[in-house]
PDB file of N, CA and C in Angstrom:
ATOM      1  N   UNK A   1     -72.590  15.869  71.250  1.00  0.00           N
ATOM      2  CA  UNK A   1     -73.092  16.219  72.565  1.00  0.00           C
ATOM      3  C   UNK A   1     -72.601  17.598  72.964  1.00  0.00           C
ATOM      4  N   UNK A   2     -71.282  17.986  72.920  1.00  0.00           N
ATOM      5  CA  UNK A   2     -70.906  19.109  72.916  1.00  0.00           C
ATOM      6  C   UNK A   2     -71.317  20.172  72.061  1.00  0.00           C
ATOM      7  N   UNK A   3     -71.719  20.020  71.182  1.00  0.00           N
ATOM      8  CA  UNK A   3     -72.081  21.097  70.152  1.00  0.00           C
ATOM      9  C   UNK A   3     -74.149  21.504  70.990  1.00  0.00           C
ATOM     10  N   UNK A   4     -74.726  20.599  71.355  1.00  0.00           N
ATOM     11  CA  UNK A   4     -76.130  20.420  71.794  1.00  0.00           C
ATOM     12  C   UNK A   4     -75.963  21.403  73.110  1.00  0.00           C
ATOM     13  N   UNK A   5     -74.600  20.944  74.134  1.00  0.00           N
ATOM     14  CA  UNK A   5     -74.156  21.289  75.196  1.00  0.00           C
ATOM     15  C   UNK A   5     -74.331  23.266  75.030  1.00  0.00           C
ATOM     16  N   UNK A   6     -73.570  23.578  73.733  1.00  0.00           N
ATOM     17  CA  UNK A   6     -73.053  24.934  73.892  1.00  0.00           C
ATOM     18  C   UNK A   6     -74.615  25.424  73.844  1.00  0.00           C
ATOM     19  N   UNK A   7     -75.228  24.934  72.853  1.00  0.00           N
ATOM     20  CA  UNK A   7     -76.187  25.770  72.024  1.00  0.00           C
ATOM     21  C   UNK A   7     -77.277  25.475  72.456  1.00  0.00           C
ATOM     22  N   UNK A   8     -77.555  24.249  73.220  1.00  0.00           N
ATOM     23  CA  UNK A   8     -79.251  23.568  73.397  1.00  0.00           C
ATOM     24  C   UNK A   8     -80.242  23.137  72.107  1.00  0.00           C
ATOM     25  N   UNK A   9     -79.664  23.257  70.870  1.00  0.00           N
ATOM     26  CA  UNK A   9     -80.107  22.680  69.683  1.00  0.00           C
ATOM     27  C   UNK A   9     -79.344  22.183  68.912  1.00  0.00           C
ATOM     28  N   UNK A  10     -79.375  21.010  68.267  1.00  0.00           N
ATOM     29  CA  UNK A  10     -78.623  20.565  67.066  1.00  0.00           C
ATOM     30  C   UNK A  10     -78.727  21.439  66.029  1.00  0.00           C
ATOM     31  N   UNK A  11     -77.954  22.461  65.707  1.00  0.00           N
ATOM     32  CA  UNK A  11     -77.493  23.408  64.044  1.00  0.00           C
ATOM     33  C   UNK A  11     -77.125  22.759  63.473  1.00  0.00           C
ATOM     34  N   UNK A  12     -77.052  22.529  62.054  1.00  0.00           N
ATOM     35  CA  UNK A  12     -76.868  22.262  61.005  1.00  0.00           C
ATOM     36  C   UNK A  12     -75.192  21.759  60.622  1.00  0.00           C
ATOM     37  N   UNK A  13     -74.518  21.278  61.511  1.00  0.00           N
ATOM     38  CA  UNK A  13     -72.999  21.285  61.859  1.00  0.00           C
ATOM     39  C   UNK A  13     -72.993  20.314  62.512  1.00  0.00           C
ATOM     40  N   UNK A  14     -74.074  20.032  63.739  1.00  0.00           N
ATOM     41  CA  UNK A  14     -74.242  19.293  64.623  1.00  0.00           C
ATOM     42  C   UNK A  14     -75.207  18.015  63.798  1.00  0.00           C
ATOM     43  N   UNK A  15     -75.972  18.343  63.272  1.00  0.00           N
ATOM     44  CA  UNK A  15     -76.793  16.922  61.980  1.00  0.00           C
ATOM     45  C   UNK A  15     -75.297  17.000  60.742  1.00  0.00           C
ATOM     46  N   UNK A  16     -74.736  17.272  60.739  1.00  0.00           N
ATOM     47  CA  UNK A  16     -73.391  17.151  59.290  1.00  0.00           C
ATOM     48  C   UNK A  16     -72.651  16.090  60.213  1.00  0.00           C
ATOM     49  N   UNK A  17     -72.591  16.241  61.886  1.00  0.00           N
ATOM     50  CA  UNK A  17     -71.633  15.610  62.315  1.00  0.00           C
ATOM     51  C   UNK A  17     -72.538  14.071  62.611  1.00  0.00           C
ATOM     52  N   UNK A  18     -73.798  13.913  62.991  1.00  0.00           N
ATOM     53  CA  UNK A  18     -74.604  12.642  63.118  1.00  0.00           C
ATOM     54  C   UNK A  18     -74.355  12.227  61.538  1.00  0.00           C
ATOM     55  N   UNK A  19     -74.419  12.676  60.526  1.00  0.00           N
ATOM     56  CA  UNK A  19     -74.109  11.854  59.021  1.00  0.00           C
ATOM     57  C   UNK A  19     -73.084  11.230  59.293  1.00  0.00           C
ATOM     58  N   UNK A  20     -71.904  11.823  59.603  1.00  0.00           N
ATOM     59  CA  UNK A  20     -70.729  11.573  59.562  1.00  0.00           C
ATOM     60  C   UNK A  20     -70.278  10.636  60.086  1.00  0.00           C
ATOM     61  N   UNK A  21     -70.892  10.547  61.777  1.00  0.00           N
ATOM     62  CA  UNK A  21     -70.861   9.383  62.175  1.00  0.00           C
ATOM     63  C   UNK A  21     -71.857   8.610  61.992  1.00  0.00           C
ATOM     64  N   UNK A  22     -72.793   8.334  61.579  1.00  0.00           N
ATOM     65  CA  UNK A  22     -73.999   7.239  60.934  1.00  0.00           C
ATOM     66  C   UNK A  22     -72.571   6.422  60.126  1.00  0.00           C
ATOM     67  N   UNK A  23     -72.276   7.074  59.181  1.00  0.00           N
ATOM     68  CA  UNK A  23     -71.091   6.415  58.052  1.00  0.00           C
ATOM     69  C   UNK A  23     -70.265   5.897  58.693  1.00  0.00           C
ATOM     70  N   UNK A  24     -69.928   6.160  59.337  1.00  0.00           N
ATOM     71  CA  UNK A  24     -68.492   5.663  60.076  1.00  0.00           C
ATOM     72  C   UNK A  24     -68.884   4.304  60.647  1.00  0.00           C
ATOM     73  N   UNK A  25     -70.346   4.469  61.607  1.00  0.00           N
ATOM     74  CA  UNK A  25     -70.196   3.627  62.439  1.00  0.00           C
ATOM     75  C   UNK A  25     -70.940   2.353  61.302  1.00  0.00           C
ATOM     76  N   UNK A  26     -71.659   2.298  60.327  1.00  0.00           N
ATOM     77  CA  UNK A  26     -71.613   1.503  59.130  1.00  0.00           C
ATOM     78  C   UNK A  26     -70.776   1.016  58.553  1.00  0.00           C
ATOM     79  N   UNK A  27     -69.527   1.516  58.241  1.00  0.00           N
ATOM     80  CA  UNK A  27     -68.450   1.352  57.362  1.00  0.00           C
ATOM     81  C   UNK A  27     -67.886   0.019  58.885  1.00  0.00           C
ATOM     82  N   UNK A  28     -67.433   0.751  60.058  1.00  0.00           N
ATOM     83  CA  UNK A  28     -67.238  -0.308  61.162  1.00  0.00           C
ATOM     84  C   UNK A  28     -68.123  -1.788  61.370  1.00  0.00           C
ATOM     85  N   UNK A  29     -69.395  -1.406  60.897  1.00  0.00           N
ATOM     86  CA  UNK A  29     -70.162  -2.717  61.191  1.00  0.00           C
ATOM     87  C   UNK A  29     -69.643  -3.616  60.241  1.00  0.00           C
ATOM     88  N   UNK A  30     -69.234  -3.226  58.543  1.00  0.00           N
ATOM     89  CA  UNK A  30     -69.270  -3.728  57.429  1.00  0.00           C
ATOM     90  C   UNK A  30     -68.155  -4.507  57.950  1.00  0.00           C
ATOM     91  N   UNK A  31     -66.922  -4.150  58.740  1.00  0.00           N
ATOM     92  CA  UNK A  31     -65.791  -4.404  58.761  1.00  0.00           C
ATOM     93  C   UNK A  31     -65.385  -5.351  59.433  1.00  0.00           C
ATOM     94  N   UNK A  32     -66.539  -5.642  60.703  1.00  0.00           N
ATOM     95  CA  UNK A  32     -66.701  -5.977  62.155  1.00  0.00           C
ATOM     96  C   UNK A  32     -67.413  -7.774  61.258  1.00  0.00           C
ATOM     97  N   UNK A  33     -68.274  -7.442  60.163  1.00  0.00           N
ATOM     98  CA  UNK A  33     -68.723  -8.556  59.619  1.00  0.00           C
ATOM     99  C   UNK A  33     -70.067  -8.843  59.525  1.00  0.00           C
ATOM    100  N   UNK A  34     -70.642  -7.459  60.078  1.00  0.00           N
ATOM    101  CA  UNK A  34     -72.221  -7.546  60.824  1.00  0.00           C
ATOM    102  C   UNK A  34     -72.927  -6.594  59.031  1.00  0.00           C
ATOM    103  N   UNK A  35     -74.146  -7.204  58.897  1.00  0.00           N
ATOM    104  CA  UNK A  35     -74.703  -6.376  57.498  1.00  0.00           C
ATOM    105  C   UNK A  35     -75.604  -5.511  57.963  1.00  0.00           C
ATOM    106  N   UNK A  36     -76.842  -4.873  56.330  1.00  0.00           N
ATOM    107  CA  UNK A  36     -77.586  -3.979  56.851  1.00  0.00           C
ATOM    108  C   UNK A  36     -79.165  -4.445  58.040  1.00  0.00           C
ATOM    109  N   UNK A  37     -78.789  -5.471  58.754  1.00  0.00           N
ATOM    110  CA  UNK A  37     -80.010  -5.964  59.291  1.00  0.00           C
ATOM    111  C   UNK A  37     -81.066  -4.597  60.307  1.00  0.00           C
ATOM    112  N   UNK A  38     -82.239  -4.296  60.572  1.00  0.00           N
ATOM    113  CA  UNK A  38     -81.981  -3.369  61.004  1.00  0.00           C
ATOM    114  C   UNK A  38     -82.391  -3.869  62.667  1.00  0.00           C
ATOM    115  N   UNK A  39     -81.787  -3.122  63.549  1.00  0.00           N
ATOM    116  CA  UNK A  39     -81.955  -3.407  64.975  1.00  0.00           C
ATOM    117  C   UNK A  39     -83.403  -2.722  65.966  1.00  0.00           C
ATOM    118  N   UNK A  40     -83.469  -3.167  66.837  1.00  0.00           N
ATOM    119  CA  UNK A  40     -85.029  -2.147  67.120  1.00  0.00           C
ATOM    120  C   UNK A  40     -84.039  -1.672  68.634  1.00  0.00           C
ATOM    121  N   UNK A  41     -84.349  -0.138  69.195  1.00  0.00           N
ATOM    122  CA  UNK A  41     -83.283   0.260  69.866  1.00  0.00           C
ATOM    123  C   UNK A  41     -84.911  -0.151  71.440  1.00  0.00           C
ATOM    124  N   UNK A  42     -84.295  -0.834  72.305  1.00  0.00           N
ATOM    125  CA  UNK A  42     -85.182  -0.951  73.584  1.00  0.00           C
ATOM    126  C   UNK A  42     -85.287   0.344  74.654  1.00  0.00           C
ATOM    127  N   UNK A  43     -85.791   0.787  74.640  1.00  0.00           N
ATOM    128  CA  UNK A  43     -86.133   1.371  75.735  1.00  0.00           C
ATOM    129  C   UNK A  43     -85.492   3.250  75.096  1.00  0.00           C
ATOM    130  N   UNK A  44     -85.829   3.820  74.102  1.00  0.00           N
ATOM    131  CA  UNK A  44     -85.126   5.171  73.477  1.00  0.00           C
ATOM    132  C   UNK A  44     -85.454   5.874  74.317  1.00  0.00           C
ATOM    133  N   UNK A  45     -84.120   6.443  74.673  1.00  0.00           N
ATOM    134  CA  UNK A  45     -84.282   8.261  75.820  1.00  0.00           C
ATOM    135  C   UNK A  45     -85.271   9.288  75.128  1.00  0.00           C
ATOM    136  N   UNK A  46     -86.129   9.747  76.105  1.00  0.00           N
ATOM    137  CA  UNK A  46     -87.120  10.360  75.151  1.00  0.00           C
ATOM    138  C   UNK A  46     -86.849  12.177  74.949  1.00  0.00           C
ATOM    139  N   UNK A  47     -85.482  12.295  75.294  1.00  0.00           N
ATOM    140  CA  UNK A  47     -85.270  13.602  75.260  1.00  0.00           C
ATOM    141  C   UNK A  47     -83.832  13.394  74.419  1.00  0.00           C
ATOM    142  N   UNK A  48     -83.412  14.421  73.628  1.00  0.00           N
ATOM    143  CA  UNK A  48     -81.990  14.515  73.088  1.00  0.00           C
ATOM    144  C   UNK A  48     -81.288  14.394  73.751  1.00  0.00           C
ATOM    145  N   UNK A  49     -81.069  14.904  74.965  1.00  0.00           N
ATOM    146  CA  UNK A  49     -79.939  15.252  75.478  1.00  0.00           C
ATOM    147  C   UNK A  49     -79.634  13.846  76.042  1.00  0.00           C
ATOM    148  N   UNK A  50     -80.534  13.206  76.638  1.00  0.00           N
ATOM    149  CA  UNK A  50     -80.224  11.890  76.910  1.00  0.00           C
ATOM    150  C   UNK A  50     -79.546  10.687  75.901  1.00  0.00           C
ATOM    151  N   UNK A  51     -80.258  10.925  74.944  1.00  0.00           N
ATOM    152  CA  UNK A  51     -79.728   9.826  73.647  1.00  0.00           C
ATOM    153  C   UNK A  51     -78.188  10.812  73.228  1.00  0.00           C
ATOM    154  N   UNK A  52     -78.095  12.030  73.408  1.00  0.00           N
ATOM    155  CA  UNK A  52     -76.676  11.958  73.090  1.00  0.00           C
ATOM    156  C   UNK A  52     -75.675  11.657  74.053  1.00  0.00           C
ATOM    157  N   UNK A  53     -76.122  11.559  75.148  1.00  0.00           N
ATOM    158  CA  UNK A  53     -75.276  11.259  76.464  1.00  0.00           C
ATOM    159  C   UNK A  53     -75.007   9.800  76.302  1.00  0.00           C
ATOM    160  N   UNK A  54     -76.351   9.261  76.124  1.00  0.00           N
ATOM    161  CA  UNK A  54     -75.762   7.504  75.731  1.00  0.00           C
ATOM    162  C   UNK A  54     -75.453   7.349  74.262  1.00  0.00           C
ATOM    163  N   UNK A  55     -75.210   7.953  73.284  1.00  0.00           N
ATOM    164  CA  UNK A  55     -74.730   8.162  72.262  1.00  0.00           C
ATOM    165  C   UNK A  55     -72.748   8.126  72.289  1.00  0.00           C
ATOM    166  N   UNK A  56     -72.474   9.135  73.159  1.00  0.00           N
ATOM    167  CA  UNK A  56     -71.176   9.319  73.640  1.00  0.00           C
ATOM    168  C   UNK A  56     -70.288   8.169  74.844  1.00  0.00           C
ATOM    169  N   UNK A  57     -71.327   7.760  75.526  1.00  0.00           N
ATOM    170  CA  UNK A  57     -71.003   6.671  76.336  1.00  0.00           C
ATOM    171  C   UNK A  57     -70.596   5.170  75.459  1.00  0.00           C
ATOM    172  N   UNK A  58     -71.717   4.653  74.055  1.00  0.00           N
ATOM    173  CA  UNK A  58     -71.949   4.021  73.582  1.00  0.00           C
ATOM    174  C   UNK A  58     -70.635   3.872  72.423  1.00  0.00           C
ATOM    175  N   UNK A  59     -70.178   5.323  71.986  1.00  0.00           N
ATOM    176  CA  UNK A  59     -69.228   5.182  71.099  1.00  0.00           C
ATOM    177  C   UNK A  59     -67.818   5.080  72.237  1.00  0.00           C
ATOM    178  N   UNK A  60     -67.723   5.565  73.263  1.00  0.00           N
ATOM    179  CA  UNK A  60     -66.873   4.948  74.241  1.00  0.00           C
ATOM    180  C   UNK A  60     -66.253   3.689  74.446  1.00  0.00           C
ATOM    181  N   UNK A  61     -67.703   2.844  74.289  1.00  0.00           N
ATOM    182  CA  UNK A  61     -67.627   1.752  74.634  1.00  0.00           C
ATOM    183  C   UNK A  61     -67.076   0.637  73.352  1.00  0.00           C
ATOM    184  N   UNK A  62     -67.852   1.360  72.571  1.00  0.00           N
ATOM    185  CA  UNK A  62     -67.326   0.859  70.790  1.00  0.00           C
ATOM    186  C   UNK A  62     -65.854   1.016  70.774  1.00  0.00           C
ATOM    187  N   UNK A  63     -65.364   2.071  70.805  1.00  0.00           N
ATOM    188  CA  UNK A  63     -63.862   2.233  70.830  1.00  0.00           C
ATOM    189  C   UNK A  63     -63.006   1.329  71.455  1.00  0.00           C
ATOM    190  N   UNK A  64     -63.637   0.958  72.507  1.00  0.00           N
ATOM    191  CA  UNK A  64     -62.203  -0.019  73.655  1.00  0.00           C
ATOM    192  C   UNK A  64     -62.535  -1.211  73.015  1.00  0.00           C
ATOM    193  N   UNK A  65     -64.080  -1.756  73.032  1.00  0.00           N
ATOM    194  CA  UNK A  65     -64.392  -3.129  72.243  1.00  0.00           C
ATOM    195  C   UNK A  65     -63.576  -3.454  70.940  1.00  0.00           C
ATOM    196  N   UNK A  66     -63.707  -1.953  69.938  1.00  0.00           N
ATOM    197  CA  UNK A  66     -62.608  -2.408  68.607  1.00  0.00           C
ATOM    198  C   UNK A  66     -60.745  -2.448  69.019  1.00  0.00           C
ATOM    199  N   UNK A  67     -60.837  -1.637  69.564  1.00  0.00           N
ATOM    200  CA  UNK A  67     -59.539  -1.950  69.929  1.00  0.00           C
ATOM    201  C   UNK A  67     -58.791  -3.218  70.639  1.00  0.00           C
ATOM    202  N   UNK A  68     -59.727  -3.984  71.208  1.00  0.00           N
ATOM    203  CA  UNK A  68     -59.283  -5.114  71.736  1.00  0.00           C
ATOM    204  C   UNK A  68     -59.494  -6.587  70.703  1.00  0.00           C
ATOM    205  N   UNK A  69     -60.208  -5.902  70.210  1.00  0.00           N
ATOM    206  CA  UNK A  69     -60.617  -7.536  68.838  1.00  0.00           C
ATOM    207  C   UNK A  69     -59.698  -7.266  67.551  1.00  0.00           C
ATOM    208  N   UNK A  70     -59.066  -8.353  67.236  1.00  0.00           N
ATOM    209  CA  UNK A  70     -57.902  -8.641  65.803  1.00  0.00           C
ATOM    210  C   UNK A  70     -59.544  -8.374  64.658  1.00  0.00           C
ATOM    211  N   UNK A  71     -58.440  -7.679  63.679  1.00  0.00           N
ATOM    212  CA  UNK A  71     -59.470  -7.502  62.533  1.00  0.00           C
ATOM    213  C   UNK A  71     -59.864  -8.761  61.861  1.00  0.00           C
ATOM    214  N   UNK A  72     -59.201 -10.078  62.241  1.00  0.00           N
ATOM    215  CA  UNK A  72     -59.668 -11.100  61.166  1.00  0.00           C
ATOM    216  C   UNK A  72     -60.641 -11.740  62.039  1.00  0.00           C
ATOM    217  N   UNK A  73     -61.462 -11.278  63.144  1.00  0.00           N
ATOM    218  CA  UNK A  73     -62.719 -12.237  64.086  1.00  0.00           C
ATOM    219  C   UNK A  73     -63.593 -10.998  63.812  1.00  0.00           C
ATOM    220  N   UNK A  74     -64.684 -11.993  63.340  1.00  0.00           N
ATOM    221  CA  UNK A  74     -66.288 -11.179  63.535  1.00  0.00           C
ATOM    222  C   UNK A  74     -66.182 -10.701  65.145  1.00  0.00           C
ATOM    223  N   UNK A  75     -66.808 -10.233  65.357  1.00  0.00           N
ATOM    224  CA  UNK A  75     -67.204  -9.468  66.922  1.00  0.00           C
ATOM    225  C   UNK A  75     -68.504  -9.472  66.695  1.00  0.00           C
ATOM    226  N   UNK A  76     -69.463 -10.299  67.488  1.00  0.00           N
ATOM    227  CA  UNK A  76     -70.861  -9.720  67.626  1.00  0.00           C
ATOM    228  C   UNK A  76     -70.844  -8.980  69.054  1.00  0.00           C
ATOM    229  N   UNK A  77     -70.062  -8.489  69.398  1.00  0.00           N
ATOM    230  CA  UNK A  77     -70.477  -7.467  70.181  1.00  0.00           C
ATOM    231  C   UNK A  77     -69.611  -6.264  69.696  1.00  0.00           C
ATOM    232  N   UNK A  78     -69.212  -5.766  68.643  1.00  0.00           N
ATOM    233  CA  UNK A  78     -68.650  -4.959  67.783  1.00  0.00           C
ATOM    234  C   UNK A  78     -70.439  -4.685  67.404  1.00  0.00           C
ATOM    235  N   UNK A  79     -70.420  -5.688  66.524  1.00  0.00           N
ATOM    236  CA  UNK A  79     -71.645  -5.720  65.386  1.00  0.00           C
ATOM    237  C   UNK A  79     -73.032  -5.162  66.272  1.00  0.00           C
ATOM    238  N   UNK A  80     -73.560  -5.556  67.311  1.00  0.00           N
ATOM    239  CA  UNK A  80     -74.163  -5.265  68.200  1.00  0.00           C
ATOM    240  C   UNK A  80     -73.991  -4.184  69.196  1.00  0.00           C
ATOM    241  N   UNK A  81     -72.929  -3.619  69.258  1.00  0.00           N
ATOM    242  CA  UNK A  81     -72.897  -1.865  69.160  1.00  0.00           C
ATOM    243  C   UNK A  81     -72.960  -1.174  68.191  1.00  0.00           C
ATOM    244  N   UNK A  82     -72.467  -1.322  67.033  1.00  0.00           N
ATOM    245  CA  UNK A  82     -72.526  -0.375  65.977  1.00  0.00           C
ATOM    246  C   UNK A  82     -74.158  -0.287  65.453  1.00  0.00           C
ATOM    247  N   UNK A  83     -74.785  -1.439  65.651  1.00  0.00           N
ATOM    248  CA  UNK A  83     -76.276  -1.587  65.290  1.00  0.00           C
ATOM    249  C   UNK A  83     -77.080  -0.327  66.146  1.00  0.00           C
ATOM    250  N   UNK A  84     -76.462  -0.434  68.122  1.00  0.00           N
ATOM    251  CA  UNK A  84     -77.106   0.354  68.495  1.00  0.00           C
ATOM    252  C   UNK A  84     -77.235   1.542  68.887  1.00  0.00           C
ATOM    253  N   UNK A  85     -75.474   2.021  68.194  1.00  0.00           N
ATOM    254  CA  UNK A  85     -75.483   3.408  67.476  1.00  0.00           C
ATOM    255  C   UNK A  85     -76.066   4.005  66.798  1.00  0.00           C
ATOM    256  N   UNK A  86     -76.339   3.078  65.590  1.00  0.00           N
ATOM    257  CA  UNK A  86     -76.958   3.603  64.311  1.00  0.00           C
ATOM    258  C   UNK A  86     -78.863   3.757  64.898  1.00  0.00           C
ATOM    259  N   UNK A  87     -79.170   2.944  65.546  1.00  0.00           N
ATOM    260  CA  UNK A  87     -80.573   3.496  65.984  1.00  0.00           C
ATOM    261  C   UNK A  87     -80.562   4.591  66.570  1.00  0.00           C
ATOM    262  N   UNK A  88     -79.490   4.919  67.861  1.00  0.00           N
ATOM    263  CA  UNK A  88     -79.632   6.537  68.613  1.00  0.00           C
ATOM    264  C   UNK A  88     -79.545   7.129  67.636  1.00  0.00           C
ATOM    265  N   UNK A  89     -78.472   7.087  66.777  1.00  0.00           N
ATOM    266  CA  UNK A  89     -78.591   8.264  65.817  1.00  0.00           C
ATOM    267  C   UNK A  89     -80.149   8.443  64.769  1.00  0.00           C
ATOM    268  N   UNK A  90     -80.151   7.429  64.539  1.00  0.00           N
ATOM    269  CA  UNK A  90     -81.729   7.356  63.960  1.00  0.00           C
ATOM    270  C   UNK A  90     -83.320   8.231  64.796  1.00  0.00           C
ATOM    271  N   UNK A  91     -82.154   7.752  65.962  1.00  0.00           N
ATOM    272  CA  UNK A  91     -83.646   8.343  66.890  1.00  0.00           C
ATOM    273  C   UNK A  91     -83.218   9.775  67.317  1.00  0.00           C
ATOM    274  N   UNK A  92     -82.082   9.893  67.818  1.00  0.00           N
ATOM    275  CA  UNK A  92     -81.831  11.730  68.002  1.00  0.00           C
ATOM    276  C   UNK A  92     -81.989  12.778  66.383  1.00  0.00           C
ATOM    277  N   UNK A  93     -82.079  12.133  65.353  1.00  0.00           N
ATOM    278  CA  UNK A  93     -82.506  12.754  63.997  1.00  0.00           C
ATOM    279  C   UNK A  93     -84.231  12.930  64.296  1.00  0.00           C
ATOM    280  N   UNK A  94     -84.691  12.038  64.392  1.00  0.00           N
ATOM    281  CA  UNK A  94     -86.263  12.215  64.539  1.00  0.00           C
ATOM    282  C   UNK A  94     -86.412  12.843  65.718  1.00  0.00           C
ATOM    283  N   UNK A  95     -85.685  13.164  66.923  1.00  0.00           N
ATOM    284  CA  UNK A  95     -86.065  14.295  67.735  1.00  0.00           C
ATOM    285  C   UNK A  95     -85.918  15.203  67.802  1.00  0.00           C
ATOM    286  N   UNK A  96     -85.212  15.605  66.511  1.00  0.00           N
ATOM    287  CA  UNK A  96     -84.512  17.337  66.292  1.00  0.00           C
ATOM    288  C   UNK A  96     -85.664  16.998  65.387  1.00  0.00           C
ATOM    289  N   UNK A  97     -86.374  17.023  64.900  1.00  0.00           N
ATOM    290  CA  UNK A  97     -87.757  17.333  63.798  1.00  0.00           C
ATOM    291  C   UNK A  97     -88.856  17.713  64.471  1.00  0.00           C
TER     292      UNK A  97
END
């Protein structure tokens, strides 16, 4: 979001950093117990700047959720954020095209 913030376009630094976290937040689902099912995202911000705003809110929210759950319990609401990460990011990739 900050990188979109300075510049008003995702550069090539800014899609290295959506890979980066695509992986991450996969590797978390794997971990969380949730597989590759794929999710359908309701209602997608139809501008970037919006999906990265709830992009940043969303990994916010991911963060306090993992931090409060022991690694040996599934979390479907772990699993069910990381799902609807991986769609913003899916969908802010197809709006930088």
């Amino acid at each position: 979001r900050n990188t979109y913030e300075q510049h008003k376009a995702l550069d090539p630094a800014g899609l290295k950093n959506l890979g980066r976290m695509e992986k991450l937040t996969r590797q978390l689902r794997g971990a969380a117990g949730g597989g590759d099912g794929e999710a359908q995202l309701k209602d997608p911000p139809a501008v970037l700047v919006a999906t990265l705003v709830r992009m940043a809110e969303l990994a916010d929210e991911l963060r306090k959720c993992v931090e409060k759950t022991p690694r040996q319990v599934v979390s479907v609401s772990v699993i069910a954020q990381t799902n609807e990460l991986l769609e913003l990011i899916r969908h802010a990739r197809n709006l930088t095209q």
